[in-house]
Protein backbone atom coordinates (compact mmCIF):
# COMPACT_ATOMS: atom_id res chain seq x y z
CA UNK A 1 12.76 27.87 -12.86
CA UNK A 2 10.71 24.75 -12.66
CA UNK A 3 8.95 24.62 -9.46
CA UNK A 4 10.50 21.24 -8.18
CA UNK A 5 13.99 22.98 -9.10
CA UNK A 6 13.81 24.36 -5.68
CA UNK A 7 14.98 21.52 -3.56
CA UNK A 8 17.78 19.73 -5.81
CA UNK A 9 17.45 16.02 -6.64
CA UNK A 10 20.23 14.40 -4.26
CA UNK A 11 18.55 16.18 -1.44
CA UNK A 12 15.08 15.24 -2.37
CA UNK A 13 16.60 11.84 -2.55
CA UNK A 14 18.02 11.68 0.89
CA UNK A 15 14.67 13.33 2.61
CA UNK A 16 12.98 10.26 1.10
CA UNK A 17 15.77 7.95 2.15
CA UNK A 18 14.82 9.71 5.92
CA UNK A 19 10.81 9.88 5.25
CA UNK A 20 10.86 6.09 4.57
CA UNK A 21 12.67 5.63 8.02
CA UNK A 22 10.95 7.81 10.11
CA UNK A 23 7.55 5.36 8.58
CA UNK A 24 8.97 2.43 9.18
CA UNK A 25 9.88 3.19 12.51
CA UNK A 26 6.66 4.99 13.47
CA UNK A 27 4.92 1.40 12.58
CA UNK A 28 7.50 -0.39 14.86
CA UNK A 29 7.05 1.93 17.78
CA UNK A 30 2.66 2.12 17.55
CA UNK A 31 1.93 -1.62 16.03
CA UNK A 32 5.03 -3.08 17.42
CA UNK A 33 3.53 -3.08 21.11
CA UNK A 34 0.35 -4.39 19.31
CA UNK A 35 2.40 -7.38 18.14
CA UNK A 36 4.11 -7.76 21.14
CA UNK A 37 1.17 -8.11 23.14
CA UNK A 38 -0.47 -10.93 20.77
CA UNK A 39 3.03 -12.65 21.15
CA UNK A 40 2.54 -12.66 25.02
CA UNK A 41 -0.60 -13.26 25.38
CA UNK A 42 -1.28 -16.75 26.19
CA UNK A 43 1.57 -16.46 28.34
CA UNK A 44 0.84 -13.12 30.79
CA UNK A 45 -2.76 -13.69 30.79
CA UNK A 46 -3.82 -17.18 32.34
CA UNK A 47 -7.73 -16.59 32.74
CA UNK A 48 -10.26 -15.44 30.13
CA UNK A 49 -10.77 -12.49 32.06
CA UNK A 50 -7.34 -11.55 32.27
CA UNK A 51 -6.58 -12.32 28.13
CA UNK A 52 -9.63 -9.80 27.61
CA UNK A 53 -8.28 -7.27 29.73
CA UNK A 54 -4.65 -8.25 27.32
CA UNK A 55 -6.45 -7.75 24.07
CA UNK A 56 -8.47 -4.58 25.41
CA UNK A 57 -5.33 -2.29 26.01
CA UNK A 58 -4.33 -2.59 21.84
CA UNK A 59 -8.21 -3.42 20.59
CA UNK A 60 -9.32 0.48 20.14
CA UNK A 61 -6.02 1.48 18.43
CA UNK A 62 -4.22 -1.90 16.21
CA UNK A 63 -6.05 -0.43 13.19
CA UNK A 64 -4.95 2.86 13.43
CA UNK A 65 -0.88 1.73 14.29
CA UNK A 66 -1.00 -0.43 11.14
CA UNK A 67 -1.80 2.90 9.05
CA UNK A 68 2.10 3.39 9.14
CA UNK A 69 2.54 -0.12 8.12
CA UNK A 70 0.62 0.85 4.92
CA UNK A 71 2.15 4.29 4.45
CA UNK A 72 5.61 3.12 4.37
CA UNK A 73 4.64 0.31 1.67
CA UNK A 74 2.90 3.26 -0.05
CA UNK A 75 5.77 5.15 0.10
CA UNK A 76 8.21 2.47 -0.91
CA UNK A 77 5.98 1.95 -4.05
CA UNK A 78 5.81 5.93 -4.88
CA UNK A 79 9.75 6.85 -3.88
CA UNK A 80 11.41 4.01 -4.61
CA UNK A 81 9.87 1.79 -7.27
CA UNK A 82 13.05 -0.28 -8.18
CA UNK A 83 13.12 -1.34 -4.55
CA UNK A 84 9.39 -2.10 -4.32
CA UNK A 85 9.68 -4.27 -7.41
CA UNK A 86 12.74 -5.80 -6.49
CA UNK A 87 11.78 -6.66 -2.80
CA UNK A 88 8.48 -7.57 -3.36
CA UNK A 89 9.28 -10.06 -5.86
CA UNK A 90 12.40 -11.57 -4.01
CA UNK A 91 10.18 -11.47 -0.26
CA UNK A 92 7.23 -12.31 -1.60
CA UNK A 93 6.44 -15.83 0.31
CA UNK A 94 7.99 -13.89 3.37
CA UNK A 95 5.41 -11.22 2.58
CA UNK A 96 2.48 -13.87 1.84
CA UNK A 97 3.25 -15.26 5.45
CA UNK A 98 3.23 -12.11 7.11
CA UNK A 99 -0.13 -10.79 5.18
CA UNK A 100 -1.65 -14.03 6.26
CA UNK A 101 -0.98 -13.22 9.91
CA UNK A 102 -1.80 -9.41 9.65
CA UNK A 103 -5.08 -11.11 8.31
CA UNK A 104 -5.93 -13.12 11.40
CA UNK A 105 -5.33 -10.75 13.95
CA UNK A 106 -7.97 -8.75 13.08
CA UNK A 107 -10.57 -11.69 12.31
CA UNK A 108 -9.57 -12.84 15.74
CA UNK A 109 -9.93 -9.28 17.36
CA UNK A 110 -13.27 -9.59 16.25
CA UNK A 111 -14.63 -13.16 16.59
CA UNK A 112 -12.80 -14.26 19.91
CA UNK A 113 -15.35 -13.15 21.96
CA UNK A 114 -18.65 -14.09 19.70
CA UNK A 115 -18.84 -17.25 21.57
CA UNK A 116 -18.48 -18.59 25.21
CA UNK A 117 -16.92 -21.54 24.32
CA UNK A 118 -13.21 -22.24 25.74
CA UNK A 119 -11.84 -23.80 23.13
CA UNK A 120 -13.42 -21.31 20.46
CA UNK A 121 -11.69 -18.53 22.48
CA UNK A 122 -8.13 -20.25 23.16
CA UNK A 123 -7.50 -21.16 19.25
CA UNK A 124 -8.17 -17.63 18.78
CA UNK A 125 -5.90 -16.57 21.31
CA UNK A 126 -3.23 -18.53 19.56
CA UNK A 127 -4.25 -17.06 16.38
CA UNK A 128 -3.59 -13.06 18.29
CA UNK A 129 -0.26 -14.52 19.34
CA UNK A 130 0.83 -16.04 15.91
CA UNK A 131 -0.66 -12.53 14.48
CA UNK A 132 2.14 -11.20 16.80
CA UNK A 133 4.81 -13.37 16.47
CA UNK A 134 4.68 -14.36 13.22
CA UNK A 135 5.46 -10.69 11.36
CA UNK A 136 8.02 -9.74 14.02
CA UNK A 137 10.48 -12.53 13.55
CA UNK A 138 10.29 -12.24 10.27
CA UNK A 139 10.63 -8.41 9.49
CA UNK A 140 13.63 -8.85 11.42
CA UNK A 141 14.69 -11.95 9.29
CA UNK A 142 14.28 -9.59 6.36
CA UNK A 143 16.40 -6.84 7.72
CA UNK A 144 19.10 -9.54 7.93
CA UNK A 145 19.25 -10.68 4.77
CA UNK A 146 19.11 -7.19 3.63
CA UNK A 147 22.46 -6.69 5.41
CA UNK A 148 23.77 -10.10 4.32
CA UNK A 149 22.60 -8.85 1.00
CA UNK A 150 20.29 -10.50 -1.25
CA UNK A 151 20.55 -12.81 -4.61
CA UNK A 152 19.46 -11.07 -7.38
CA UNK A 153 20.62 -9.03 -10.43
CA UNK A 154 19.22 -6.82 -13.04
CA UNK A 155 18.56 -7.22 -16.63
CA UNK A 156 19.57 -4.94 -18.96
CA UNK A 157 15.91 -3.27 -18.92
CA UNK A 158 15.95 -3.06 -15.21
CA UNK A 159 13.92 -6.38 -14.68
CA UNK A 160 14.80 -8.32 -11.18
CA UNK A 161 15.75 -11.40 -12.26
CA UNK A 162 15.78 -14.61 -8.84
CA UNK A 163 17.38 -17.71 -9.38
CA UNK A 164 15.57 -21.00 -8.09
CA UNK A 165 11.47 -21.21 -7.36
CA UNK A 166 9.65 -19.59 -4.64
CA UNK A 167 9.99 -22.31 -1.99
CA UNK A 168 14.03 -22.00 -2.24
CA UNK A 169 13.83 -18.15 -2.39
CA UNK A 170 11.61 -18.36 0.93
CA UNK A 171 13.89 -20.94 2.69
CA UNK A 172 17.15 -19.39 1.10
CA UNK A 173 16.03 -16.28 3.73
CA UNK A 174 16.71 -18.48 6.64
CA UNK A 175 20.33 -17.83 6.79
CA UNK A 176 21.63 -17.70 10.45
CA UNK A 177 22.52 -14.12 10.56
CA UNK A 178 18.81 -13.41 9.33
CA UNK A 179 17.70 -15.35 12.30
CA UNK A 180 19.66 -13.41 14.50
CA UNK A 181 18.28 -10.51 12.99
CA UNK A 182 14.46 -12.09 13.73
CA UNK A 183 15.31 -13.19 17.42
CA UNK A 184 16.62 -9.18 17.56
CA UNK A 185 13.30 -7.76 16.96
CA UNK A 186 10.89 -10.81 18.13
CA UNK A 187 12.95 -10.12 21.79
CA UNK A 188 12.55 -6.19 20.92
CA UNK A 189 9.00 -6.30 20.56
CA UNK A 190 7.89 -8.87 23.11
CA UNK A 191 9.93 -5.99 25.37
CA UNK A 192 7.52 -3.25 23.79
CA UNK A 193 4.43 -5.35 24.19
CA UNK A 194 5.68 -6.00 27.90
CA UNK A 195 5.95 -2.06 28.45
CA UNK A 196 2.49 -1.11 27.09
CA UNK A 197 0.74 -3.64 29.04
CA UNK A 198 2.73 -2.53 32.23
CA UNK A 199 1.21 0.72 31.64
CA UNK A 200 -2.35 -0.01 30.09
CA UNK A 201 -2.83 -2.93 31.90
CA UNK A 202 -2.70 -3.67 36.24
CA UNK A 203 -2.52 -6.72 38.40
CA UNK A 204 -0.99 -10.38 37.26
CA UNK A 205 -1.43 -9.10 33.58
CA UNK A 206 1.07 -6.43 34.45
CA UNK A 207 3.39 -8.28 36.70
CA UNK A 208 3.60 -11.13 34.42
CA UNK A 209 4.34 -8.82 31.55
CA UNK A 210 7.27 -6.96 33.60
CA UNK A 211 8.94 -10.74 34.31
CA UNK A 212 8.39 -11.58 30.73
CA UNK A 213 9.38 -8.31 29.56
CA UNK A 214 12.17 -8.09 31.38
CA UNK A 215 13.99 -11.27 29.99
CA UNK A 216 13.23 -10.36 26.47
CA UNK A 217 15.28 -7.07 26.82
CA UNK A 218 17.84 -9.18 28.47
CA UNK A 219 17.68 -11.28 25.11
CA UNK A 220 17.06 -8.22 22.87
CA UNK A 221 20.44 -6.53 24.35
CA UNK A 222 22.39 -9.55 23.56
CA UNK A 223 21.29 -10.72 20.20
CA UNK A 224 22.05 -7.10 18.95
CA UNK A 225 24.94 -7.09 20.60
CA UNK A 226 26.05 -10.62 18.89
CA UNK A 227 24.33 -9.36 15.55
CA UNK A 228 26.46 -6.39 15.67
CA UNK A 229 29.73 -8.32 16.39
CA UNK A 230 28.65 -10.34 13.50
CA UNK A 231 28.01 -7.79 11.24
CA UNK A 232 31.73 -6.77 11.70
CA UNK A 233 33.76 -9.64 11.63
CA UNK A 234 31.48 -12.30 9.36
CA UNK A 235 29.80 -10.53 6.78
CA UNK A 236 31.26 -8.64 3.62
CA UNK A 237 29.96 -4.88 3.40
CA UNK A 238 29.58 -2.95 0.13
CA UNK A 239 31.48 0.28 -1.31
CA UNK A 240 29.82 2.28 -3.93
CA UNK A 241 32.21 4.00 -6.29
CA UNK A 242 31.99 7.61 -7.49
CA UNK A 243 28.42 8.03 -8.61
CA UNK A 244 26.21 11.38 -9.56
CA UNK A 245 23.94 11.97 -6.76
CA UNK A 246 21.80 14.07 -9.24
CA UNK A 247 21.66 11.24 -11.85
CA UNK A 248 19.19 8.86 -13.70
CA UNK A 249 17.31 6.20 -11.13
CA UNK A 250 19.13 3.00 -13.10
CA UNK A 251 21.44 0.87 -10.81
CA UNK A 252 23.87 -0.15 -13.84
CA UNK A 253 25.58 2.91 -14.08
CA UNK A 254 26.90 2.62 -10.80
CA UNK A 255 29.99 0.65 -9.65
CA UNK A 256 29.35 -1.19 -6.23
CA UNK A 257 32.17 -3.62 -4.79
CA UNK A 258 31.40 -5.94 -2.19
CA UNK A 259 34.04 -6.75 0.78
CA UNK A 260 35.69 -5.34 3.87
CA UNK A 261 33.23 -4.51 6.77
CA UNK A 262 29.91 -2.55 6.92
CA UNK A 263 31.35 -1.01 10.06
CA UNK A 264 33.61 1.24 7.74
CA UNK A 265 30.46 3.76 7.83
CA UNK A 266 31.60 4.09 11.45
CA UNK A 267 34.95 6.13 10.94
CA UNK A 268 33.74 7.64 7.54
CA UNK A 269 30.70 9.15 9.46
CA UNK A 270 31.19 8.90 13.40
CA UNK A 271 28.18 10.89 14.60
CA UNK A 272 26.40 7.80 13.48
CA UNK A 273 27.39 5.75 16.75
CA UNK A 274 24.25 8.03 18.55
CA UNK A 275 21.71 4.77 16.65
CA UNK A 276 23.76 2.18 18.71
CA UNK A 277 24.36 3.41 22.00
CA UNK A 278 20.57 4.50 21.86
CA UNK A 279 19.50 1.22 21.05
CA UNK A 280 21.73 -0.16 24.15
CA UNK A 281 20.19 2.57 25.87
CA UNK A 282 16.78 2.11 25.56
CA UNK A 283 16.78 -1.58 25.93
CA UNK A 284 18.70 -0.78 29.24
CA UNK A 285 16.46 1.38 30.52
CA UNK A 286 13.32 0.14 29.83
CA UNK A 287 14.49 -3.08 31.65
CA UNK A 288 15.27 -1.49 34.77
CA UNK A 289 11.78 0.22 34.57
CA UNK A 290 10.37 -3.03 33.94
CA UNK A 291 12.14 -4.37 36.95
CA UNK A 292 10.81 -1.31 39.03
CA UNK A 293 7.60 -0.92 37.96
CA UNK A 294 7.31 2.61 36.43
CA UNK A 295 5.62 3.05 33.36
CA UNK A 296 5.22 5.72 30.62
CA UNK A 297 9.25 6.19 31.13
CA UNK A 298 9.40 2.16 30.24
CA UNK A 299 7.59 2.66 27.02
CA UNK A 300 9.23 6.04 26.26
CA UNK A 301 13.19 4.16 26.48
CA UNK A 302 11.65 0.92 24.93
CA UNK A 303 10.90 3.24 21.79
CA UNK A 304 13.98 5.12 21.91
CA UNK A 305 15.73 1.39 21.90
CA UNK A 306 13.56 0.38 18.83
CA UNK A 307 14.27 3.90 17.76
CA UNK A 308 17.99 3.53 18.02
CA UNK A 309 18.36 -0.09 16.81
CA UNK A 310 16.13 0.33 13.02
CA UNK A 311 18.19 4.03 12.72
CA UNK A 312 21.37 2.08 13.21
CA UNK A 313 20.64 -0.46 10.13
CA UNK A 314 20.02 2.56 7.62
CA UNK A 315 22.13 4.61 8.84
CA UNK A 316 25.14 1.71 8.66
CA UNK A 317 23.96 0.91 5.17
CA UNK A 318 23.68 4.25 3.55
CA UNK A 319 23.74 4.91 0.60
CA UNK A 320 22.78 1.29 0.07
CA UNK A 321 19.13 0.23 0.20
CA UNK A 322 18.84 -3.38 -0.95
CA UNK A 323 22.49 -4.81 -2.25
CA UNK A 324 22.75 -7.63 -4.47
CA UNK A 325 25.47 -10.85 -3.63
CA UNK A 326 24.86 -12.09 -7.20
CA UNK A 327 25.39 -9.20 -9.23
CA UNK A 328 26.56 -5.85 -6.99
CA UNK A 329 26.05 -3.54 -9.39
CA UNK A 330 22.55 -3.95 -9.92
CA UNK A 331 22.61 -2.95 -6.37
CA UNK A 332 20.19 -0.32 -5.26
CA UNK A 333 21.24 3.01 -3.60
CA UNK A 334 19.53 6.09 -2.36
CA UNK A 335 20.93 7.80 -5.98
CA UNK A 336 20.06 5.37 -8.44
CA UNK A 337 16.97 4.18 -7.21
CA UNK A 338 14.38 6.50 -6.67
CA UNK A 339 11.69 8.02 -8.51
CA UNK A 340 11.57 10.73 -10.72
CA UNK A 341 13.28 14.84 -9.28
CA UNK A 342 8.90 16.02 -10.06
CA UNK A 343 7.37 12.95 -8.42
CA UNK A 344 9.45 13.02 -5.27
CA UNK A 345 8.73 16.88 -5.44
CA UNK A 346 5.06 16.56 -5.05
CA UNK A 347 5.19 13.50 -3.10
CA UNK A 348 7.19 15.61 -0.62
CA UNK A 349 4.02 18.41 -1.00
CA UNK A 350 1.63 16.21 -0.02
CA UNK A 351 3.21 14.46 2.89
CA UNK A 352 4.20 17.95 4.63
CA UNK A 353 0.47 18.56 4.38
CA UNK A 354 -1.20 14.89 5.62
CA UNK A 355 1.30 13.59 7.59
CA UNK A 356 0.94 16.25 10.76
CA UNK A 357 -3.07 15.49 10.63
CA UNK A 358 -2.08 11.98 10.93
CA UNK A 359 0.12 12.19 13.82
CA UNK A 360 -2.74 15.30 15.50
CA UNK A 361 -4.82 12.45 14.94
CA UNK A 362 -3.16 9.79 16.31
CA UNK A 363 -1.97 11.89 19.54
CA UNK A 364 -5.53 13.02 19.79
CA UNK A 365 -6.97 9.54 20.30
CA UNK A 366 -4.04 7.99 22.16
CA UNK A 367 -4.59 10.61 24.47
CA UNK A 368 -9.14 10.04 24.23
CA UNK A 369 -7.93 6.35 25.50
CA UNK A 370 -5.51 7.04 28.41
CA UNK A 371 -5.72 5.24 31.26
CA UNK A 372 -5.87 1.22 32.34
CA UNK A 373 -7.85 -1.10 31.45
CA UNK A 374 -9.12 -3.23 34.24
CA UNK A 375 -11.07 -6.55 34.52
CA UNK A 376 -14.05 -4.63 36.24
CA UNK A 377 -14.30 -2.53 32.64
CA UNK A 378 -14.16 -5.90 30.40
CA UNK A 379 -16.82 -7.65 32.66
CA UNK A 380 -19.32 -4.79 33.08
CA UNK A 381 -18.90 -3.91 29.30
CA UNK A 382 -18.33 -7.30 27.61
CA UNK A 383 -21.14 -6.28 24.39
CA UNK A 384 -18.61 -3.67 23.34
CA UNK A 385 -15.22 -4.86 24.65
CA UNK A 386 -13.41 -7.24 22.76
């Protein structure tokens, strides 16, 4: 037996489907407080002191968060080629957009506090908020149109194939549900900002980030719950027809129809509801700790909300990864669009072997850098603080 015979193909295939999740996810709960403190920050912190003190509690650890950013591209490019090509090509001013702002934050992290000039140090403070801002509306704007489906079809040599030019392919992703979809996870992670500096952060910095906080779970809670109502009632689902979970990685063999509701996954596969009522959960919780001032419990339920909401969009969508509106059966699934049975095989090998020193390392530095930061550490230390 060939060694990669061990673990069959569908199975390998669905591990992936879950390893590309559990990255995704991982970036959203680290580098999604990161983002949502940029997005508050001219707001919670009013003085220069206070903004330092803002930027301080995610300085020492936005580079290391964004390492799941760039592990779940990775893995997107290594599992599931088709999808990287295809999304890539269809997102890609989205993507442009949000590279440019993953660019700034870090030039700003670094040059705000150069000079002593006010003005110098504000349009860099608006820079950390649009570095915030800017990616989380619109990776939620691209989960939407991934539910609404997206226009594109396959040639018969498995080349994505866009109608129209870029600038109508970027504003043809501004379809109301999409921007639902953004104001979802904007609200999410201004609520997971709001958290992290309750807990890293004390004083007006932390008791305007509660108030803040507070209202964007309010909105979070709703715009899910209006995005989910949505989901079922205005937008057409798709049904995959018999297909060989063990078969070839090309989309045109399959048979995908698109109608009735996505919320059919719900009776076919019940135990699924857990993603929702954990997202309603979290978002919940995390309010009222918000309201009440506790603090690692806020963060812990304002990740098990983020947790809950992302887990409900794959888990609703499965086997579906990135359906087409112009052409459904060049729609790509968990079975028809992943790599090769040997190359998920080894990529599986090496990810049981690097992925627990990542998260050793990660725990072991999160837990170096416990503790708050105040305005006495920022001022005393302002060569090395940010």
């Amino acid at each position: 037996m060939i060694l990669y015979e061990l673990i069959e193909y569908d199975i390998l295939r669905v591990i992936w489907w879950g390893l590309l999740g559990v990255l995704l996810i991982a970036f959203a709960l680290t580098d999604g407080f990161d983002m949502g403190v940029g997005a508050l920050l001219p707001f919670v912190a009013k003085t220069d002191v206070e903004r330092r003190v803002a930027i301080n509690t995610v300085g020492p650890v936005w580079e290391g968060n964004q390492v799941w950013f760039i592990l779940g591209g990775g893995a997107i490019f290594a599992a599931w080629p088709p999808l990287y090509a295809v999304s890539f090509s269809g997102f890609y001013l989205a993507m442009f957009v949000v590279l440019a702002a993953f660019i700034v934050r870090p030039v700003a992290f670094k040059y705000r506090s150069k000079r002593e000039d006010a003005k110098w140090r504000t349009r860099w403070d608006w820079a950390l908020f649009a570095g915030g801002a800017v990616p989380a509306l619109l990776f939620g704007v691209a989960v939407g149109n991934v539910l609404l489906g997206v226009p594109f079809y396959l040639t018969e040599d498995l080349m994505p194939m866009y109608p129209g030019n870029f600038a109508m392919k970027f504003v043809g992703l501004l379809r109301p549900f999409a921007l639902l979809a953004g104001v979802v996870s904007l609200s999410m992670l201004l609520m997971h900002g709001a958290a992290w500096l309750s807990l890293k952060a004390e004083g007006a910095v932390a008791e305007r980030a509660r108030a803040i906080g507070t209202k964007a779970g309010l909105v979070a809670a709703a715009s899910y719950a209006l995005a989910g109502l949505w989901l079922a009632v205005g937008v057409d689902g798709f049904t995959l027809g018999e297909v060989a979970a063990n078969g070839p990685s090309n989309p045109l063999y399959s048979e995908v129809t698109r109608g009735g509701s996505w919320f059919a996954a719900y009776s076919e596969r019940p135990w699924i509801l857990i993603a929702p009522v954990m997202g309603f959960a979290g978002i919940a919780f995390a309010v009222l700790g918000l309201r009440s001032g506790r603090e690692v419990s806020t963060l812990l339920w304002s990740k098990l909300g983020i947790l809950g909401i992302i887990s409900s969009v794959g888990l609703t969508m499965f086997p579906f990864i990135l359906p087409s509106t112009l052409d459904p059966n060049s729609s790509l699934t968990v079975w028809d669009a992943s790599s090769s049975h040997q190359t998920l095989f080894i990529m599986l090998i090496v990810t049981a072997i690097f992925l627990p020193l990542i998260l050793a390392y990660t725990a072991w530095v999160y837990k170096v850098l416990w503790g708050k930061v105040t305005e006495a550490q920022v001022t005393e230390n302002s060569e090395t603080s940010y």
